[in-house]
Protein backbone atom coordinates (compact mmCIF):
# COMPACT_ATOMS: atom_id res chain seq x y z
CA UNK A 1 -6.15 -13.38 37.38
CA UNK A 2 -7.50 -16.53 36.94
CA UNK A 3 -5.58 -19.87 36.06
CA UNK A 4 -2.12 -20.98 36.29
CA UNK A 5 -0.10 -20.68 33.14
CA UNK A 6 3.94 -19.84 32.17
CA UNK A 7 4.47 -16.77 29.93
CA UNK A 8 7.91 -16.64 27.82
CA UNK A 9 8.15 -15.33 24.12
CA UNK A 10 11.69 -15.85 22.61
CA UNK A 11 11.05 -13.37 19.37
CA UNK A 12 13.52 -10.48 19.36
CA UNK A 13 11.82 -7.54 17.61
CA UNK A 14 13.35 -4.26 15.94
CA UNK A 15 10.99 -1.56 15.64
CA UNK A 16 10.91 1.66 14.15
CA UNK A 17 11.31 3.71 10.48
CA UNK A 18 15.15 2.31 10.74
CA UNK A 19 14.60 -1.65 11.74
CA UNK A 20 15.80 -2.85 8.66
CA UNK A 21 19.54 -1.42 9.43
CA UNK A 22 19.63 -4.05 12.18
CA UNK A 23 18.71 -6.89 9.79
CA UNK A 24 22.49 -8.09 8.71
CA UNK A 25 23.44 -8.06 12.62
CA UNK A 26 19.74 -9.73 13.53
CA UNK A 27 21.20 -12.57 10.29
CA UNK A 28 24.88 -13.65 11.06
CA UNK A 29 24.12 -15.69 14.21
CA UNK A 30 22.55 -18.48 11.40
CA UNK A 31 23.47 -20.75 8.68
CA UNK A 32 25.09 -19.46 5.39
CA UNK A 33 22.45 -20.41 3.48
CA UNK A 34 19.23 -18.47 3.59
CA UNK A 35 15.85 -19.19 1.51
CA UNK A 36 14.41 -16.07 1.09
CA UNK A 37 10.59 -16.37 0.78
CA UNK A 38 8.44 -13.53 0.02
CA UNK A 39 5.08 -13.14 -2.04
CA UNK A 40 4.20 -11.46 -5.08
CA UNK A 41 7.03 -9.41 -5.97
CA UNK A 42 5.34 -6.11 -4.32
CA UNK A 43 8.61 -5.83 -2.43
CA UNK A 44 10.47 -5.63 -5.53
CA UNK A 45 8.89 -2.50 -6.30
CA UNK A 46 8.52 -0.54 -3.32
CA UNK A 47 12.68 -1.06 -2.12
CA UNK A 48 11.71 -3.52 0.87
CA UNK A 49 13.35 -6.37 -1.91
CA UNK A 50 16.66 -4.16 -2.07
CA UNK A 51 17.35 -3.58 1.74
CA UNK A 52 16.64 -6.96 2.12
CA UNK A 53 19.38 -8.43 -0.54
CA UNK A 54 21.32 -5.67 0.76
CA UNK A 55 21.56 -6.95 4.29
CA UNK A 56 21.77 -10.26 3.09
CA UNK A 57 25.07 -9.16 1.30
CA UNK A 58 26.16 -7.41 4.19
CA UNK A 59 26.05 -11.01 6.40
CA UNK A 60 27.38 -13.06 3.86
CA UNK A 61 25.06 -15.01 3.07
CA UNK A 62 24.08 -17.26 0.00
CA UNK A 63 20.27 -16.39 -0.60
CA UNK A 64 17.88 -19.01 -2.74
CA UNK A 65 14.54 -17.23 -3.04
CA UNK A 66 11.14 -18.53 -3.15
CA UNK A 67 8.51 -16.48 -4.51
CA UNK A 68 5.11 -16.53 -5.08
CA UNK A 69 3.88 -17.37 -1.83
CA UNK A 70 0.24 -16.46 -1.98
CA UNK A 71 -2.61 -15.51 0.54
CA UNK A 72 -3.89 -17.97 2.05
CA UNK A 73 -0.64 -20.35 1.85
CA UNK A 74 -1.81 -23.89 -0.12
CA UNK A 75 -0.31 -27.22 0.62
CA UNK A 76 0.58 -27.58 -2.59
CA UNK A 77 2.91 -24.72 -2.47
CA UNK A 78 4.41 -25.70 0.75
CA UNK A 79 5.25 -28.86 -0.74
CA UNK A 80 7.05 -26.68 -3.73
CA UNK A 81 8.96 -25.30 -0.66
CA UNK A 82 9.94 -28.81 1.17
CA UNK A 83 11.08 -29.98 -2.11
CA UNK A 84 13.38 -26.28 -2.57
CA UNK A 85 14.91 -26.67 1.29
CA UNK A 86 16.10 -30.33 0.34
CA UNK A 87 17.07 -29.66 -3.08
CA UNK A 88 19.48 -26.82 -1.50
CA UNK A 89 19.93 -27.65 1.89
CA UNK A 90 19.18 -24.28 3.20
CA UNK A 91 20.31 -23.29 7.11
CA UNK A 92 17.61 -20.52 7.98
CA UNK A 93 14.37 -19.18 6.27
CA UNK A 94 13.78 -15.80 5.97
CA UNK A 95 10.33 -14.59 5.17
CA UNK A 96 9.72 -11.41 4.00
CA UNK A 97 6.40 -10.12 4.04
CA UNK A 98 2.96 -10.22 5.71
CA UNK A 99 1.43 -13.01 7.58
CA UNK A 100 0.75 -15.21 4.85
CA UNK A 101 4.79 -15.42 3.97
CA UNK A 102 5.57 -15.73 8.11
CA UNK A 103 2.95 -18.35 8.43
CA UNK A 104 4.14 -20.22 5.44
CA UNK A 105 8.07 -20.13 6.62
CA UNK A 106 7.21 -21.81 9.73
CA UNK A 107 5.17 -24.33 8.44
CA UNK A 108 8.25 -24.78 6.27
CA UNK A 109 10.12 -25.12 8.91
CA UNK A 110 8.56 -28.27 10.47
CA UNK A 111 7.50 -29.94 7.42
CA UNK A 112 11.13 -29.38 5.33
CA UNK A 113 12.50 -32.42 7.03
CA UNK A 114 9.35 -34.18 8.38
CA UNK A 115 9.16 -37.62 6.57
CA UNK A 116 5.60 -38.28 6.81
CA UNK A 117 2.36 -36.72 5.78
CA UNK A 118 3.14 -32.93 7.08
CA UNK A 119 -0.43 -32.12 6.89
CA UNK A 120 -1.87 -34.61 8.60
CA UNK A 121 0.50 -34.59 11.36
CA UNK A 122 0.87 -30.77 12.40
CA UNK A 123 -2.60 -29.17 10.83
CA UNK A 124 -5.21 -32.55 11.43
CA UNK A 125 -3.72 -33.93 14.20
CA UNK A 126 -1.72 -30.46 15.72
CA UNK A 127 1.07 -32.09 17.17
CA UNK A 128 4.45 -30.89 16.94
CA UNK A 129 7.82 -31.73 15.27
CA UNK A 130 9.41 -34.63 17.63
CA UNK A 131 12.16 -33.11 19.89
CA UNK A 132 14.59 -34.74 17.36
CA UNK A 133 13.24 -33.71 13.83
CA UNK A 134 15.28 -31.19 12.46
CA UNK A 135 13.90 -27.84 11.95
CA UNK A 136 14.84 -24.45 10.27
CA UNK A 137 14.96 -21.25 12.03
CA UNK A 138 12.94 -18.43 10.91
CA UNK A 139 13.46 -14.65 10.27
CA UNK A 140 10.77 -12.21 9.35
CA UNK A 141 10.80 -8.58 7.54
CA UNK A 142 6.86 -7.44 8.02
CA UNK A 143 5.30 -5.53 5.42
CA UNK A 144 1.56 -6.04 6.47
CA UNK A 145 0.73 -5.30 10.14
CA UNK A 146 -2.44 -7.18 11.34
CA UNK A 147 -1.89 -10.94 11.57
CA UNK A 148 0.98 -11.12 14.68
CA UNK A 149 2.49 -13.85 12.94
CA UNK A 150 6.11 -12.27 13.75
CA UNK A 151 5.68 -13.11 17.30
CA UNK A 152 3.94 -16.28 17.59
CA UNK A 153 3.97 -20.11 16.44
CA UNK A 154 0.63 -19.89 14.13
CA UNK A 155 0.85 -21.33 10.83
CA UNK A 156 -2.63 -21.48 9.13
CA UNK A 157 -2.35 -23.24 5.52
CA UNK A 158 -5.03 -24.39 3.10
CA UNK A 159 -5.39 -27.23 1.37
CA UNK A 160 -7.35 -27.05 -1.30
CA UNK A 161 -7.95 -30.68 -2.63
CA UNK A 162 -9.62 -31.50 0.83
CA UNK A 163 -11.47 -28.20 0.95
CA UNK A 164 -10.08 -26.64 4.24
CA UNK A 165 -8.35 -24.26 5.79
CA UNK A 166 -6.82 -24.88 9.31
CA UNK A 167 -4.27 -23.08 11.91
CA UNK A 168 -1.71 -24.65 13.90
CA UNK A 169 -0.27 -22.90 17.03
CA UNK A 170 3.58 -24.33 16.72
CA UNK A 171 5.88 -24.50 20.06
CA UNK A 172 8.23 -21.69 20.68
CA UNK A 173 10.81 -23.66 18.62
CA UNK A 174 9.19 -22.58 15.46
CA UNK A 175 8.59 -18.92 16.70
CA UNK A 176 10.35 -16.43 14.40
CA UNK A 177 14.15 -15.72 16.05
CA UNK A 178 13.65 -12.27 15.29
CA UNK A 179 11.27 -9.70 13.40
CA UNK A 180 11.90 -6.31 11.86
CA UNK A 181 9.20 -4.27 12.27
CA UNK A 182 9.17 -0.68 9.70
CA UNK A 183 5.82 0.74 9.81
CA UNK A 184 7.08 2.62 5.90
CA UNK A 185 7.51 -0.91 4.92
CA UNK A 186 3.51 -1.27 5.04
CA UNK A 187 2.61 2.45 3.37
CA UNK A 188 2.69 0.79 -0.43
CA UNK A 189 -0.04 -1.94 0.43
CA UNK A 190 -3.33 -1.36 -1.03
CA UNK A 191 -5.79 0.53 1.50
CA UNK A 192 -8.20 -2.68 1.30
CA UNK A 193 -5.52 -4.64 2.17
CA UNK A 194 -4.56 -2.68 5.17
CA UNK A 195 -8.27 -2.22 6.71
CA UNK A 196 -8.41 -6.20 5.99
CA UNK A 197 -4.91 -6.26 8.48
CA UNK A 198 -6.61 -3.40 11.02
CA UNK A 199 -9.82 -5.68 11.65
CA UNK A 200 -7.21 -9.35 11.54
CA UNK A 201 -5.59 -6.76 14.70
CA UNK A 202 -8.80 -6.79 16.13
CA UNK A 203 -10.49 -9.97 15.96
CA UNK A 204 -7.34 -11.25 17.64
CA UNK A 205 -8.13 -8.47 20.74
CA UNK A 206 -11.64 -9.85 20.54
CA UNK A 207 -11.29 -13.46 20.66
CA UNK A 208 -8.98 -13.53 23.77
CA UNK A 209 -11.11 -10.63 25.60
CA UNK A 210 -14.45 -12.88 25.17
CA UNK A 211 -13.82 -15.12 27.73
CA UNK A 212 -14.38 -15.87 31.35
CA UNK A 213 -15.39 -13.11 33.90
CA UNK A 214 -13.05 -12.60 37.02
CA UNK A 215 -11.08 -9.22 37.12
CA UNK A 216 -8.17 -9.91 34.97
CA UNK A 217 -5.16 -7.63 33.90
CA UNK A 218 -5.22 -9.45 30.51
CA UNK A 219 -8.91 -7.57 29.72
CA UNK A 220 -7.06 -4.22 30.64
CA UNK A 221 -4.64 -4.69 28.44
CA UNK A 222 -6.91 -5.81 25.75
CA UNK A 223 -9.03 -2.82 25.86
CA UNK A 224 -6.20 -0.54 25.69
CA UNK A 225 -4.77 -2.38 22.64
CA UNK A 226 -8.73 -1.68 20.95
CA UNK A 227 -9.07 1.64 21.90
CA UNK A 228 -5.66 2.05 20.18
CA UNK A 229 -6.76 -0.27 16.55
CA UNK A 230 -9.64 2.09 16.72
CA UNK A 231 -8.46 5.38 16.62
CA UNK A 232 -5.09 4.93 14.55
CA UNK A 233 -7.76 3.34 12.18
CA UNK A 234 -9.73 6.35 12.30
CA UNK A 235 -6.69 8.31 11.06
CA UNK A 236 -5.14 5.81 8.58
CA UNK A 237 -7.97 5.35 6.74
CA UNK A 238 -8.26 8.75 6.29
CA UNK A 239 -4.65 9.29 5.56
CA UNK A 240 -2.58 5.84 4.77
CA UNK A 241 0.85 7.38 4.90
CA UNK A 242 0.42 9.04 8.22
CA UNK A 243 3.46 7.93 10.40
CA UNK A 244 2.20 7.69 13.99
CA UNK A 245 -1.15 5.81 13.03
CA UNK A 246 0.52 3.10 10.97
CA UNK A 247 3.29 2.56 13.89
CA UNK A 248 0.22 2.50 16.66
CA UNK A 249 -1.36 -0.51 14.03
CA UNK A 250 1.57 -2.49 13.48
CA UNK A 251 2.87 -2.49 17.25
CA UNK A 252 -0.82 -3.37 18.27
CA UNK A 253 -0.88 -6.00 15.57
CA UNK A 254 2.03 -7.59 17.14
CA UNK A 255 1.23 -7.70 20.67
CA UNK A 256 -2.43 -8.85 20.02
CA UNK A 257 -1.26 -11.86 19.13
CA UNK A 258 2.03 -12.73 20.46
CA UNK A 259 0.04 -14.61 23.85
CA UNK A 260 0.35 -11.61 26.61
CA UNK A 261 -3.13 -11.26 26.83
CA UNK A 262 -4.02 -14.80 26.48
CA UNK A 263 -2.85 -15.52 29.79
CA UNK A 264 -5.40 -16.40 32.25
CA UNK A 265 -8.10 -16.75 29.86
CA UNK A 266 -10.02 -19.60 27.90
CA UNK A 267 -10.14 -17.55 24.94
CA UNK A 268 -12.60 -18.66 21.93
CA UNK A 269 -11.62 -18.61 18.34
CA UNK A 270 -14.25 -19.57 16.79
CA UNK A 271 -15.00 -16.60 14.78
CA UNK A 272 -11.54 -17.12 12.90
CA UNK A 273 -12.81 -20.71 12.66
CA UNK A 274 -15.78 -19.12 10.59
CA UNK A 275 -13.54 -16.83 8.64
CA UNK A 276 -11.63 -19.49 7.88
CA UNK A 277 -13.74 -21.71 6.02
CA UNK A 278 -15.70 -18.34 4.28
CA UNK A 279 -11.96 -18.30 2.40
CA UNK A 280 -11.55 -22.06 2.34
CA UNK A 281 -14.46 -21.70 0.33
CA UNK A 282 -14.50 -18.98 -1.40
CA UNK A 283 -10.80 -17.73 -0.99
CA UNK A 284 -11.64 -14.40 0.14
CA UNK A 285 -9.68 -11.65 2.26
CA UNK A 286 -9.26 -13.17 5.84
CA UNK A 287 -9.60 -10.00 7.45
CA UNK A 288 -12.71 -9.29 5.72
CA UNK A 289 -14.19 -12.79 6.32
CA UNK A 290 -13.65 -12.00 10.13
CA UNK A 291 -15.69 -8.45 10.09
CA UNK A 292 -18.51 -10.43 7.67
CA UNK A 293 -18.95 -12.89 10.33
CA UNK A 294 -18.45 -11.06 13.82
CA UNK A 295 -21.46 -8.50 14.29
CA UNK A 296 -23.47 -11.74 14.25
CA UNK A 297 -21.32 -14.20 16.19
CA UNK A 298 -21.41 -11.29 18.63
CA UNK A 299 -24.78 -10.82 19.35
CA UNK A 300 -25.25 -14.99 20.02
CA UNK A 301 -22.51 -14.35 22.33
CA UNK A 302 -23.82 -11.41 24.00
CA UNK A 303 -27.38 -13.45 24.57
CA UNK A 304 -24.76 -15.60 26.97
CA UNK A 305 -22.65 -13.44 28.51
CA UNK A 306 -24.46 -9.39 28.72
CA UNK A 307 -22.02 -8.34 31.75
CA UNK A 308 -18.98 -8.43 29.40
CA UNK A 309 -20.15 -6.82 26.47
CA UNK A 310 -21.72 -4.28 28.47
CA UNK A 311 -18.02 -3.65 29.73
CA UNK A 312 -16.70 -3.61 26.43
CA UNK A 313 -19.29 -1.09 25.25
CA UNK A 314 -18.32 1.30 27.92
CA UNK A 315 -14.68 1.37 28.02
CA UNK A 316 -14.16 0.71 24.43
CA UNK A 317 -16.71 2.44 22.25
CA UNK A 318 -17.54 5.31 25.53
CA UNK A 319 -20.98 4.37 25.89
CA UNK A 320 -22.49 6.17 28.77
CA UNK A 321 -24.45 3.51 30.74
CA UNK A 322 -27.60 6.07 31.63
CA UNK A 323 -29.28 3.44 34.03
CA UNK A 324 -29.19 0.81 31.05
CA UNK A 325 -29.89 -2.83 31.57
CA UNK A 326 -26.35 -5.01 30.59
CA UNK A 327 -28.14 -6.17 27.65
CA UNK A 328 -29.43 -3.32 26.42
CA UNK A 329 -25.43 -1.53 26.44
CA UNK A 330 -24.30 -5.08 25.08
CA UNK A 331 -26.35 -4.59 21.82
CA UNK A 332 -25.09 -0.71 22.13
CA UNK A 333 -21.48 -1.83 21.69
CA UNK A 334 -21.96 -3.98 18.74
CA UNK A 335 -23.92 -1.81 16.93
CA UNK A 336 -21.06 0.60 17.33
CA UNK A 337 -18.47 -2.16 16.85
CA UNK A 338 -20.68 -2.93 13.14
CA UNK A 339 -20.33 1.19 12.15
CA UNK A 340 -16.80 1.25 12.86
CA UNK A 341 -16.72 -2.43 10.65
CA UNK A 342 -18.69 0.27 7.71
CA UNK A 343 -16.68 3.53 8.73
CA UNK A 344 -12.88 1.62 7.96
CA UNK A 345 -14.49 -0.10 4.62
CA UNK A 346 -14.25 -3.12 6.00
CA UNK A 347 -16.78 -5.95 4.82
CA UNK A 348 -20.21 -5.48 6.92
CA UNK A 349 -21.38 -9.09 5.84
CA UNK A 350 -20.76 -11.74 3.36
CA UNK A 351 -22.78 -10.61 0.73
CA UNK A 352 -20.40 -7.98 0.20
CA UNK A 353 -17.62 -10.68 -0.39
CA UNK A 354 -20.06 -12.24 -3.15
CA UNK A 355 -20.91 -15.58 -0.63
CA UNK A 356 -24.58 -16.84 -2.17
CA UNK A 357 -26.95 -18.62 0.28
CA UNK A 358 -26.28 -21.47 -1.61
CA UNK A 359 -22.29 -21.98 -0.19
CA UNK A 360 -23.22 -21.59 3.68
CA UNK A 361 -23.50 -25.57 3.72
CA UNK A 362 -19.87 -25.90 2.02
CA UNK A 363 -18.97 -23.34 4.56
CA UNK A 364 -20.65 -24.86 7.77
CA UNK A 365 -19.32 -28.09 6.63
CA UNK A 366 -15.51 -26.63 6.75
CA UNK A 367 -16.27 -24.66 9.75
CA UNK A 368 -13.87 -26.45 12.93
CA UNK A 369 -16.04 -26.37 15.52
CA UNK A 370 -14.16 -26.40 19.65
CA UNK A 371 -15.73 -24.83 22.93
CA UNK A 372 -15.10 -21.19 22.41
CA UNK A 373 -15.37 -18.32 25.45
CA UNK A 374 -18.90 -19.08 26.83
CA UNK A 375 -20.33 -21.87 24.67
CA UNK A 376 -19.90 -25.01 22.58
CA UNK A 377 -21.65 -24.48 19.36
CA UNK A 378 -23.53 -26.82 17.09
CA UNK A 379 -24.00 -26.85 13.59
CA UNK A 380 -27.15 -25.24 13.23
CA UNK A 381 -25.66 -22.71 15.41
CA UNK A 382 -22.64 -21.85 12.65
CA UNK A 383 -25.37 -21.89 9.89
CA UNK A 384 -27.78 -19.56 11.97
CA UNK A 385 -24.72 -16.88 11.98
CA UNK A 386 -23.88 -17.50 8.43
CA UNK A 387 -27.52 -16.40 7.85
CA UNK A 388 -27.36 -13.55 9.59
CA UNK A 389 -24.04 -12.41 7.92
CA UNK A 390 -25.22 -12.71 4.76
């Protein structure tokens, strides 16, 4: 292990097919008023919205809600929600659904009492609430494994009058206080929806395995937690309301994100950069942006750095080396990593998410370009890919 770094993660997580009975306890330590914030109304339907009210009941708690959070969280409704925490002076947010909700409640949480221009601030600039801004605490109830949003600070929001989409990685004091984690609670989403989550799972793995080249324990643990997205996939996209599969997805969901394996690497994000501004532009699936985009970000990256994809072609897909050159297993591994992309139903390029030839300027343009595992790219570089996912 490379690299000097401190490791602490304050989320307390309850896991299993009976989480949700730990909700009211996980709920009284907070304020008495709770803004519940959830999407669509799916959980309405499938009983999550019940246990939920239920448990708010239970801690005595007076609830506002907030509904209608959408994928791919707009400015414009966070400002809906600034406006709701003021109007009722809530104590603690709890968000209640997939990533989209749990990114959205902690960008709540810094810009509900932030008097200046919230976006600029945290998403343009990335800083931070001030040590004295006051800030809401955050609960979440997951219902969509895939984006690890219930164990870190990310908060990615789009705004569409500017035309972009951007993340920001929030301090620890924004990290959700707790997360309850029921696999069932993810068996009513549609099955596009949960390959979309599956391939989120395992972009994360990627884009913190890609990265440097000493022997590090964090690349162990990463290829475990691939070998593990790839098989339950193999099972749940077969059969969604298998048990043991959904569980393996949602608990590698979590920990793919939540920074373990981050430490003592330099990491490279850039193919979420690219994914994001495919929905920026477009406002497509961010899961399936990520598997348009990554077969051919992968093979630039592989030109760079062979050795590693070679590795990852070995231990994660099992391809027998048989006195191959590094390069020659590197291009092995992502040909199997593109079949698996095809064998899930995930979106093999960005034709298949109706992106024209004519948008890959819009989407270059919105692209956030930073040094990534092996390489700094250019433009041309990000339109060269977006060619080659097409």
């Amino acid at each position: 292990m490379l690299g000097n770094f401190i490791y602490s993660n304050p989320t307390k997580l309850y896991f299993g097919d009976e989480a949700q009975r730990h909700l009211a306890e996980a709920l009284r330590p907070y304020g008495h008023k709770v803004l519940l914030a959830y999407g669509g109304g799916s959980i309405k339907r499938n009983g999550v919205y019940d246990d939920v009210r239920a448990a708010l009941a239970e801690a005595g708690k007076e609830v506002v809600e907030l509904e209608g959070i959408m994928p791919n969280p707009t400015y414009e409704k966070l400002m809906e929600g600034v406006r709701t925490v003021r109007q009722h002076d809530v104590d603690f947010i709890l968000a209640v659904g997939g990533g989209s909700t749990i990114d959205y409640a902690k960008a709540l949480s810094a810009a509900a009492w932030y008097k200046g221009d919230a976006w600029q601030t945290f998403w343009v600039e990335q800083k931070d609430p001030a040590p004295d801004q006051r800030i809401l605490p955050v609960g979440a109830v997951l219902t969509m494994a895939g984006t690890g949003s219930e164990m870190n600070g990310g908060s990615v929001i789009t705004n569409k009058e500017k035309g972009m989409k951007i993340g920001k990685v929030f301090k620890e004091n924004l990290y959700p206080r707790f997360a309850v984690l029921n696999p069932k609670y993810t068996f009513s989403l549609p099955q596009r929806q949960m390959v979309a989550g599956i391939f989120d799972t395992m972009s994360h793995i990627m884009e913190q395995y890609f990265s440097g080249d000493d022997d590090c324990t964090s690349d162990y643990l990463a290829e475990g937690l691939m070998r593990s997205v790839v098989a339950a996939s193999r099972v749940a996209v077969k059969d969604p309301l298998d048990y043991e599969a959904r569980s393996n997805l949602m608990w590698a969901s979590t920990w793919a994100l939540n920074t373990l394996i981050a430490e003592g690497k330099t990491e490279d994000w850039m193919v979420h950069m690219i994914g994001h501004a495919v929905s920026a532009v477009t406002d497509a699936t961010h899961g399936m942006t990520l598997a348009a985009v990554s077969v051919a970000y992968y093979r630039n990256m592989a030109a760079i750095a062979p050795a590693r994809f070679a590795r990852f072609a070995k231990v994660v897909w099992g391809i027998p080396a048989d006195g191959k050159s590094d390069a020659e297993l590197a291009s092995e591994g992502i040909d199997a990593l593109g079949a698996w992309i095809r064998e899930i139903g995930a979106a093999p390029d960005l034709s298949s998410l109706g992106v024209k030839g004519d948008q890959l300027d819009a989407i270059a343009d919105a692209t956030i370009i930073f040094r990534g595992g092996y390489t700094l790219l250019t433009r041309d570089d990000i339109m060269r890919i977006l060619r080659e996912s097409l």
